[in-house]
N, C-alpha and C. Protein backbone atom coordinates (compact mmCIF):
# COMPACT_ATOMS: atom_id res chain seq x y z
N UNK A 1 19.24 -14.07 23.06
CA UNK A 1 19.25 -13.38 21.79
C UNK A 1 20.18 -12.17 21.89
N UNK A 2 20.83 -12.19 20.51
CA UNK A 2 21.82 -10.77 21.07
C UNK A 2 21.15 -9.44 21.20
N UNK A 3 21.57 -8.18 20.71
CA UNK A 3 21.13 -7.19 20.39
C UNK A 3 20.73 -6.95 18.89
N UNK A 4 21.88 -7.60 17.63
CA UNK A 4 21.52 -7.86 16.95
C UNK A 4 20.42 -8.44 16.62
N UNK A 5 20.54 -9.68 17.03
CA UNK A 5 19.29 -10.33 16.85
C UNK A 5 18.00 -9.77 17.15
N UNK A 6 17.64 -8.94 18.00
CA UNK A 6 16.59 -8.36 18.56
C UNK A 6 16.28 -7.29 17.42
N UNK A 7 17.49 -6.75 17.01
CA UNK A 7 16.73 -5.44 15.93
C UNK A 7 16.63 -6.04 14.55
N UNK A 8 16.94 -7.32 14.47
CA UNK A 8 16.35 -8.14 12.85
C UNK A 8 15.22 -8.31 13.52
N UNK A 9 14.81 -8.28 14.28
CA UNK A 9 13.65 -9.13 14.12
C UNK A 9 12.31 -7.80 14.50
N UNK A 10 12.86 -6.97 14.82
CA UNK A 10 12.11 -5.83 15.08
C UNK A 10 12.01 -4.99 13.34
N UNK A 11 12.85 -5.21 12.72
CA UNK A 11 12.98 -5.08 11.71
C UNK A 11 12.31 -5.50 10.69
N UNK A 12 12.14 -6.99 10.64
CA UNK A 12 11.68 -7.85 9.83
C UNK A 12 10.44 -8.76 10.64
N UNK A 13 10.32 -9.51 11.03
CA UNK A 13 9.12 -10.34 10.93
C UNK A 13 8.33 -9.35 12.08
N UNK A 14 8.69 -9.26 13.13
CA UNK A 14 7.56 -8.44 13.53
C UNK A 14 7.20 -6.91 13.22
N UNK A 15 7.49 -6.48 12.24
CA UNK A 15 7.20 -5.48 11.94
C UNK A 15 6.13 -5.55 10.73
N UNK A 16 5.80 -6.38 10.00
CA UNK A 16 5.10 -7.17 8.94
C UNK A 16 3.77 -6.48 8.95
N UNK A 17 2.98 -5.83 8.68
CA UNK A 17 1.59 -5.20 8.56
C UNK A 17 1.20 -4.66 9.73
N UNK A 18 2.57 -3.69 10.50
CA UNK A 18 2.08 -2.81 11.50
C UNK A 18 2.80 -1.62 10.84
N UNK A 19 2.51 -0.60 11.82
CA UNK A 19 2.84 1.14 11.45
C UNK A 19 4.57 1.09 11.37
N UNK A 20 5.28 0.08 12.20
CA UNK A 20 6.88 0.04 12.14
C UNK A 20 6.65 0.18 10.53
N UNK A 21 5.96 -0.69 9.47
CA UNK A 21 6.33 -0.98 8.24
C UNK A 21 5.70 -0.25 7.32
N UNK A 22 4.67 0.39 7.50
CA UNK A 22 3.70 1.20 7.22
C UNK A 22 4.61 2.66 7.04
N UNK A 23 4.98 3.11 7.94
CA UNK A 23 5.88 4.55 8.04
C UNK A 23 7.65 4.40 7.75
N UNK A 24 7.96 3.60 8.01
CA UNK A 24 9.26 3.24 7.38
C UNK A 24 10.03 3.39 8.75
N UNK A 25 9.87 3.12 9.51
CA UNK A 25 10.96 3.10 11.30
C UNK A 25 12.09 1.89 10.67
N UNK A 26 13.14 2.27 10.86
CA UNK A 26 14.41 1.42 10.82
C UNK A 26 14.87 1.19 11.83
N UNK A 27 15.24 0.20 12.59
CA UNK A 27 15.80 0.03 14.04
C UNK A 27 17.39 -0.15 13.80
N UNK A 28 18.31 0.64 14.51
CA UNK A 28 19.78 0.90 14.29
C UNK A 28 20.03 -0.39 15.21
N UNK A 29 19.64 -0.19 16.59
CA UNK A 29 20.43 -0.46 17.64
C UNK A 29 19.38 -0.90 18.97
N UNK A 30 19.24 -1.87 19.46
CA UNK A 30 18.57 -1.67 20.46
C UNK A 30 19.21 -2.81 22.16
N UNK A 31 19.03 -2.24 23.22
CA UNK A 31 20.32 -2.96 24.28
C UNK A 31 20.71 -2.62 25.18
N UNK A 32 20.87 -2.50 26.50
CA UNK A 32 21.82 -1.94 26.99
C UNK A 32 20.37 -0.67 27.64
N UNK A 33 19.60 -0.93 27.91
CA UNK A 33 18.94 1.03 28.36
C UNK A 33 18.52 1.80 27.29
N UNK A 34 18.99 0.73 26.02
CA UNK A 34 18.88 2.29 25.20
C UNK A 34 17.84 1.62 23.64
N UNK A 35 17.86 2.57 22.82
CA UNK A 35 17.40 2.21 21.44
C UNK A 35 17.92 3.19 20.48
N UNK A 36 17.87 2.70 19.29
CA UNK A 36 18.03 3.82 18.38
C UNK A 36 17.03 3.71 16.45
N UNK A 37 16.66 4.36 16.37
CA UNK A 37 15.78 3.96 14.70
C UNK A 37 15.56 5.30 14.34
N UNK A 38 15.69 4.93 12.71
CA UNK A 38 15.85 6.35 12.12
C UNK A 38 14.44 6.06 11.30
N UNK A 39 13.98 7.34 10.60
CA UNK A 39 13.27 7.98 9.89
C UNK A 39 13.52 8.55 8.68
N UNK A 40 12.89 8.18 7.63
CA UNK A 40 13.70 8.45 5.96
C UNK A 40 12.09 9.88 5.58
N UNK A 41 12.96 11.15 5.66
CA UNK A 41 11.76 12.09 5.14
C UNK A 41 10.59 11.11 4.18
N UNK A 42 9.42 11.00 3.28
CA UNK A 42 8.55 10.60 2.58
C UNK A 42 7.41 11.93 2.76
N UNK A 43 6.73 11.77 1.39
CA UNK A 43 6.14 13.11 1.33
C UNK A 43 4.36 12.29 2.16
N UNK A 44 4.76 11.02 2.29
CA UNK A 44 3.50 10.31 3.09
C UNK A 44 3.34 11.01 4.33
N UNK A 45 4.24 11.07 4.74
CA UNK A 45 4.52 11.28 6.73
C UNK A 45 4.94 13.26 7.32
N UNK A 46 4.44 13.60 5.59
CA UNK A 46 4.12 15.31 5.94
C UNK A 46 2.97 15.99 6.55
N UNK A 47 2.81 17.01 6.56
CA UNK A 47 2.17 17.65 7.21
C UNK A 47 1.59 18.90 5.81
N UNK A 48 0.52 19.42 5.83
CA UNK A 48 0.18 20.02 4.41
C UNK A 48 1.53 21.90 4.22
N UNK A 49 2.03 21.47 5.15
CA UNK A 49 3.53 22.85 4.52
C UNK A 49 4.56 22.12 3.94
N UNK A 50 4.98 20.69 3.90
CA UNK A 50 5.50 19.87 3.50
C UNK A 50 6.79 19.08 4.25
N UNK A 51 6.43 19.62 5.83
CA UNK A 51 7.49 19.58 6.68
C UNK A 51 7.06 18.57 7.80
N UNK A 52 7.85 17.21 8.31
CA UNK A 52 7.72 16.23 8.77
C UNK A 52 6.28 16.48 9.64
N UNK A 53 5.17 15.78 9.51
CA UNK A 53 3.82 15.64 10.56
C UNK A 53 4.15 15.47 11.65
N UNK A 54 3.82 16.16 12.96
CA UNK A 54 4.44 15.79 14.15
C UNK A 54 3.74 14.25 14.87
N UNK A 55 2.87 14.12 14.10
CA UNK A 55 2.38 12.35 14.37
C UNK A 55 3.51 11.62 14.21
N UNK A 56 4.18 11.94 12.87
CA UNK A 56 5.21 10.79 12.40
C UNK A 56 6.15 11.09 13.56
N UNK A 57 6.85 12.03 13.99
CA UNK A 57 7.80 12.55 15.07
C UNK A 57 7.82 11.69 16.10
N UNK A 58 6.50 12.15 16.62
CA UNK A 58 6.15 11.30 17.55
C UNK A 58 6.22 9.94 17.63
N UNK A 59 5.68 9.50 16.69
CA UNK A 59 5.52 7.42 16.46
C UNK A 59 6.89 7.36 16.60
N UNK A 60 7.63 7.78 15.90
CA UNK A 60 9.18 7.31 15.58
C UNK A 60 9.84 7.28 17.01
N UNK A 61 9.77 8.76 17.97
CA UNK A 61 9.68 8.49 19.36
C UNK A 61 9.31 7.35 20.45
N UNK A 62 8.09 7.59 20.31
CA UNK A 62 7.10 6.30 20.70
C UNK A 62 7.86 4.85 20.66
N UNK A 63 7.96 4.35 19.27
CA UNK A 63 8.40 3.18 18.84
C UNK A 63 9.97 2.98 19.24
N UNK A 64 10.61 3.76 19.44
CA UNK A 64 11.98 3.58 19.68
C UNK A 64 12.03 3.53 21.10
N UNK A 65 11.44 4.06 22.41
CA UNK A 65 11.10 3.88 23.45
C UNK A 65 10.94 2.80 23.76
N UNK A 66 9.85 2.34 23.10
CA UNK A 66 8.93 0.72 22.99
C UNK A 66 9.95 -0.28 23.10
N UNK A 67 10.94 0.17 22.06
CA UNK A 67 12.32 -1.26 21.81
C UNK A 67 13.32 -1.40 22.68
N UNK A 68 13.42 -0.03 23.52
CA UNK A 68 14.12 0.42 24.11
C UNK A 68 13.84 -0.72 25.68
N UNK A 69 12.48 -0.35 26.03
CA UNK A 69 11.17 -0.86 26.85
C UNK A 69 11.52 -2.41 26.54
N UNK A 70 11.34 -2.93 25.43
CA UNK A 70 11.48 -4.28 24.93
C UNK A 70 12.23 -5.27 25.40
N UNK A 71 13.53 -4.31 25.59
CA UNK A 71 14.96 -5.17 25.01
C UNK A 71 15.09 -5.54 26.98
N UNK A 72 14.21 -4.81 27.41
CA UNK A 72 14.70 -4.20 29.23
C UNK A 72 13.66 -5.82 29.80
N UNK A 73 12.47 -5.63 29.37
CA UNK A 73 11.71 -6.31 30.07
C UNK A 73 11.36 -7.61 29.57
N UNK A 74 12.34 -7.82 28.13
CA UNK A 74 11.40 -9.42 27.71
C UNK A 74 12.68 -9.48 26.33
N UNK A 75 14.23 -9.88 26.44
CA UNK A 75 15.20 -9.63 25.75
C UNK A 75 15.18 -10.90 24.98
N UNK A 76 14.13 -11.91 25.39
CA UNK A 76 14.44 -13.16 25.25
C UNK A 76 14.13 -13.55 24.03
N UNK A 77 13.71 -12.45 22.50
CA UNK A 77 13.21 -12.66 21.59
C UNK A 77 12.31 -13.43 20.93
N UNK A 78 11.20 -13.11 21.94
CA UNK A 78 10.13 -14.26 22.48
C UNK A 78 8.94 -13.01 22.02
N UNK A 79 8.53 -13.01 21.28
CA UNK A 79 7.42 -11.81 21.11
C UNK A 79 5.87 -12.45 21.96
N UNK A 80 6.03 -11.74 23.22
CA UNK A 80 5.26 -12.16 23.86
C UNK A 80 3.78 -10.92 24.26
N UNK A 81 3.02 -10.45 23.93
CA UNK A 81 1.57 -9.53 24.44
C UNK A 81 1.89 -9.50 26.19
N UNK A 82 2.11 -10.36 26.60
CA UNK A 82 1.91 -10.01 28.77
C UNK A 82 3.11 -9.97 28.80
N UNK A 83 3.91 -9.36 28.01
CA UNK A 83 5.39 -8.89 28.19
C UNK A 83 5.91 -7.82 27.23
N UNK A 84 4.77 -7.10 26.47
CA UNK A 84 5.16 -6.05 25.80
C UNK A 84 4.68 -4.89 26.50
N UNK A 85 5.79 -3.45 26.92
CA UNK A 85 5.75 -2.88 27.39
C UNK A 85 4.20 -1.73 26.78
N UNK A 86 3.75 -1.19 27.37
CA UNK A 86 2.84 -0.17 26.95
C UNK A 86 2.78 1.68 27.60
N UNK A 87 2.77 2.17 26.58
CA UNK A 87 2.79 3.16 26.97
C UNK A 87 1.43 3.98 27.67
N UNK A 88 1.66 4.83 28.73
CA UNK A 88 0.46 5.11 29.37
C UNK A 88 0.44 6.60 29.84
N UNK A 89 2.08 7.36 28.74
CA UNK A 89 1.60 8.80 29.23
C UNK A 89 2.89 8.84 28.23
N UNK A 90 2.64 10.51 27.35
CA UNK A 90 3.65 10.64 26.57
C UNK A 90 3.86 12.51 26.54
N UNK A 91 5.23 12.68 26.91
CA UNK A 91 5.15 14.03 27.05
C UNK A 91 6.14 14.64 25.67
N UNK A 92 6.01 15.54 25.10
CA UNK A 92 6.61 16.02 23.72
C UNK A 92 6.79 17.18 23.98
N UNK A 93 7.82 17.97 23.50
CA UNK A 93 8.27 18.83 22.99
C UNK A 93 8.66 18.99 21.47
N UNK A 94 8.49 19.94 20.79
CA UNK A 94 8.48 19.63 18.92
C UNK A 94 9.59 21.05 18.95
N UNK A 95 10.29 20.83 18.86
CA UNK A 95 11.38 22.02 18.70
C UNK A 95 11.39 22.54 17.37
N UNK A 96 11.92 21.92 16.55
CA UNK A 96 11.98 22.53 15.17
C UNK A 96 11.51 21.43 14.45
N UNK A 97 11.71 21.43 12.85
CA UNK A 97 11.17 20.46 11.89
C UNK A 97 12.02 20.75 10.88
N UNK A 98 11.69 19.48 9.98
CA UNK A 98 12.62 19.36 8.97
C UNK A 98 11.88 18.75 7.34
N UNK A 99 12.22 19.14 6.16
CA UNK A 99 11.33 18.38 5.25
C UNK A 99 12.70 18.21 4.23
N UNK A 100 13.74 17.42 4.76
CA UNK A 100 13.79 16.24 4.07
C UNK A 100 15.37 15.40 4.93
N UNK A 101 15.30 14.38 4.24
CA UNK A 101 16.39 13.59 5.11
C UNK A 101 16.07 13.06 6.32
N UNK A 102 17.01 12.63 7.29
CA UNK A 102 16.49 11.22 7.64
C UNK A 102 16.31 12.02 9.52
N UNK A 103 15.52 11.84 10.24
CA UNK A 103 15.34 11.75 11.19
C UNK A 103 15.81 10.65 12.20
N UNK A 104 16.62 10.83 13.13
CA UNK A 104 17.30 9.82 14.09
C UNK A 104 16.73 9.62 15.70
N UNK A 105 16.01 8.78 16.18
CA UNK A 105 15.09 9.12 17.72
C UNK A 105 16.23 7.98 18.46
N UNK A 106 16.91 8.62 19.72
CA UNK A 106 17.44 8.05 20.50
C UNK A 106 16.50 7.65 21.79
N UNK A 107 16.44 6.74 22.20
CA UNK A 107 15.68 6.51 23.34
C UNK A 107 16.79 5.75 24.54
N UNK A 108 16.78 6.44 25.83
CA UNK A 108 17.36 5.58 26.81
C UNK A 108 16.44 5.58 28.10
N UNK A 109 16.19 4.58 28.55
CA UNK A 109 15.45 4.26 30.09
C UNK A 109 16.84 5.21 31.03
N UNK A 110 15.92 6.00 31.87
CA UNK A 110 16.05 6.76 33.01
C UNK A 110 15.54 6.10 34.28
N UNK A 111 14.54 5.43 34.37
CA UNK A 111 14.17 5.04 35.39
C UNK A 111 13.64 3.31 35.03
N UNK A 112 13.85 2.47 35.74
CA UNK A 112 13.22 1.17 35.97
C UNK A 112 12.73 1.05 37.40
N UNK A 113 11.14 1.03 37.21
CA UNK A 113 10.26 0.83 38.73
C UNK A 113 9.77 -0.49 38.53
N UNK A 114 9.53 -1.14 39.83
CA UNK A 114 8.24 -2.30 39.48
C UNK A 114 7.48 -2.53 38.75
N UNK A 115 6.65 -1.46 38.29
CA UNK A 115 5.48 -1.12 37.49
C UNK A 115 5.56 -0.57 36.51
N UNK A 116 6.55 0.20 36.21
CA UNK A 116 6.66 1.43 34.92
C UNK A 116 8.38 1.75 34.82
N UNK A 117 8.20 1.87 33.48
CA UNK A 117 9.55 2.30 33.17
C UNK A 117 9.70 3.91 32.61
N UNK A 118 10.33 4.90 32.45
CA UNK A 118 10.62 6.25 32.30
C UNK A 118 11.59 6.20 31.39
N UNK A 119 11.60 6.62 30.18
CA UNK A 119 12.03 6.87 28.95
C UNK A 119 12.47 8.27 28.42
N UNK A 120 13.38 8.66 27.91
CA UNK A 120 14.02 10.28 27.26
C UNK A 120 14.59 9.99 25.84
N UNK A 121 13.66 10.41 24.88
CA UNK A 121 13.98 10.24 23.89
C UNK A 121 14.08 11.71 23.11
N UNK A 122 15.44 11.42 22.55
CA UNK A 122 15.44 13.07 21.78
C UNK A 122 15.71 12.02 20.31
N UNK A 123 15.05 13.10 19.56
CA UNK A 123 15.13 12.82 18.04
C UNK A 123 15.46 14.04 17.15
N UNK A 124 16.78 13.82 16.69
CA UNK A 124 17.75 14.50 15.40
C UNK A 124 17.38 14.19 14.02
N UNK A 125 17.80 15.90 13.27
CA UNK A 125 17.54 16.18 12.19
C UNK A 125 19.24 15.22 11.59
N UNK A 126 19.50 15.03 10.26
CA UNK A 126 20.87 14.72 9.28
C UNK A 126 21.89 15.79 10.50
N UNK A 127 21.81 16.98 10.59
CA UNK A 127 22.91 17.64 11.13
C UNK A 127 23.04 17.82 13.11
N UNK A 128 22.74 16.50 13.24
CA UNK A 128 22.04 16.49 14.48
C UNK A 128 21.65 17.31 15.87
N UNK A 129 20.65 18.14 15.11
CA UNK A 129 19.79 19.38 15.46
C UNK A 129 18.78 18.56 16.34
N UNK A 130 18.46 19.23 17.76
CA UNK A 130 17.25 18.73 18.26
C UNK A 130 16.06 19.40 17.27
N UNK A 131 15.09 18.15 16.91
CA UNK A 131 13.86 18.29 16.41
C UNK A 131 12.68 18.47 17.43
N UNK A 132 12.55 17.08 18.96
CA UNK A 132 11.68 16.79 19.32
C UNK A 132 12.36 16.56 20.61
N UNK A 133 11.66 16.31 21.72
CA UNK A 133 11.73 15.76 23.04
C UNK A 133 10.90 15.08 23.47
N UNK A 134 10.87 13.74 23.79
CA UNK A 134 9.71 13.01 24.42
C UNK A 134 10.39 12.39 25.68
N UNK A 135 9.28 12.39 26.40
CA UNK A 135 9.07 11.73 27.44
C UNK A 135 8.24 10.75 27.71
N UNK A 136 8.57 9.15 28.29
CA UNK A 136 6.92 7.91 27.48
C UNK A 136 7.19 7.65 29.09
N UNK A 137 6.10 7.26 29.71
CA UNK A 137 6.05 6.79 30.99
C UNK A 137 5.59 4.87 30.45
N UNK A 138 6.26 3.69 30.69
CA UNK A 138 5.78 2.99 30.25
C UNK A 138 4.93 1.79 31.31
N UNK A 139 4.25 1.36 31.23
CA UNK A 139 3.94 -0.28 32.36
C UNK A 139 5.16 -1.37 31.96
N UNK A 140 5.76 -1.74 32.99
CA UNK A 140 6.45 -2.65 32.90
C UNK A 140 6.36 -4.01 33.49
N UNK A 141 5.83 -4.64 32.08
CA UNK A 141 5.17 -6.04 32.65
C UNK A 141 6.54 -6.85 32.87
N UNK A 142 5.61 -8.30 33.51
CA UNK A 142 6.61 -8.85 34.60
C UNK A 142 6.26 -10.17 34.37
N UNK A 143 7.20 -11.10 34.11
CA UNK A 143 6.89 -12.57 33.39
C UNK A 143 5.95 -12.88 34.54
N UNK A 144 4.38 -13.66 34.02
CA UNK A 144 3.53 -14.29 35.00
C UNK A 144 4.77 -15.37 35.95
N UNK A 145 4.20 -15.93 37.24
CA UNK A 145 4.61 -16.75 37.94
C UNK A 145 4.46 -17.61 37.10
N UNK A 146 5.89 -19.13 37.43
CA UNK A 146 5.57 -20.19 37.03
C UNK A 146 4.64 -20.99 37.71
N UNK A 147 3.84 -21.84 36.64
CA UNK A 147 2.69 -22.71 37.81
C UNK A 147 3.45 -23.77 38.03
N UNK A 148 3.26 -24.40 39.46
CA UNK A 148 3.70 -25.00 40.32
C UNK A 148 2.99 -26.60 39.19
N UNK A 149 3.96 -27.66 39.24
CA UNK A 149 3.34 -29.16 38.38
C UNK A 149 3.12 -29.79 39.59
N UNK A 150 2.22 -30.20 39.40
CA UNK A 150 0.92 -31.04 40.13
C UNK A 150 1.40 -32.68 40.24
């Protein structure tokens, strides 16, 4: 599957009655170490001063990691559960905020271990201002063995 192909489909069918579709995550780019998906301001995904919720910040982080995670450990556009990466530690920094226009979360793998993958995702305001800093520690599952035919 290309890269393309991987962010239609992150886009569209599997995104279908989860929070990707729910909050509005757009996937730019995903391939290569890296990811990219933007964020369209909505007065849904505020916070009561009217300035982006740092939940939404975060998810948008999170989720772009995830694809990032995705594209590394299971490219084969095979939406598989014992091959979707999970996150198991998430470190943030919230620098500034923004209430309106589109939010941009870059994610690139720093580290690939046996077990876990290490993620740096910074996410930009329209004038690409650091907003946020995350850090996702992920499990990096590992296609089961093939069984041996009898």
């Amino acid at each position: 599957m290309t890269p393309e192909e991987f962010v239609a489909k992150l886009n569209g069918e599997w995104r279908r009655g989860t929070m990707l579709e729910h909050h509005g995550t757009r996937f730019v780019s995903v391939g290569a170490g890296r990811a990219v998906a933007e964020l369209d301001f909505a007065r849904a995904l505020t916070q009561l001063t009217g300035l982006f919720h740092a939940g939404a910040i975060i998810a948008l982080a999170d989720e772009t990691a995830t694809a990032a995670a995705m594209w590394e450990t299971n490219p084969s556009g095979e939406l598989r559960p014992e091959l979707f990466p999970l996150t198991v530690q998430l470190s943030v920094n919230l620098i500034r905020n923004a209430n309106r226009g589109t939010l941009t979360a870059e994610a690139r793998i720093v580290h690939r271990g046996r077990t876990t993958l290490v993620l740096d995702v910074d996410v930009l305001d329209d004038r690409r201002r650091l907003i946020a800093k995350l850090v996702a520690t992920q499990l990096a599952p590992a296609a089961p063995p093939a069984q041996a035919e009898k």
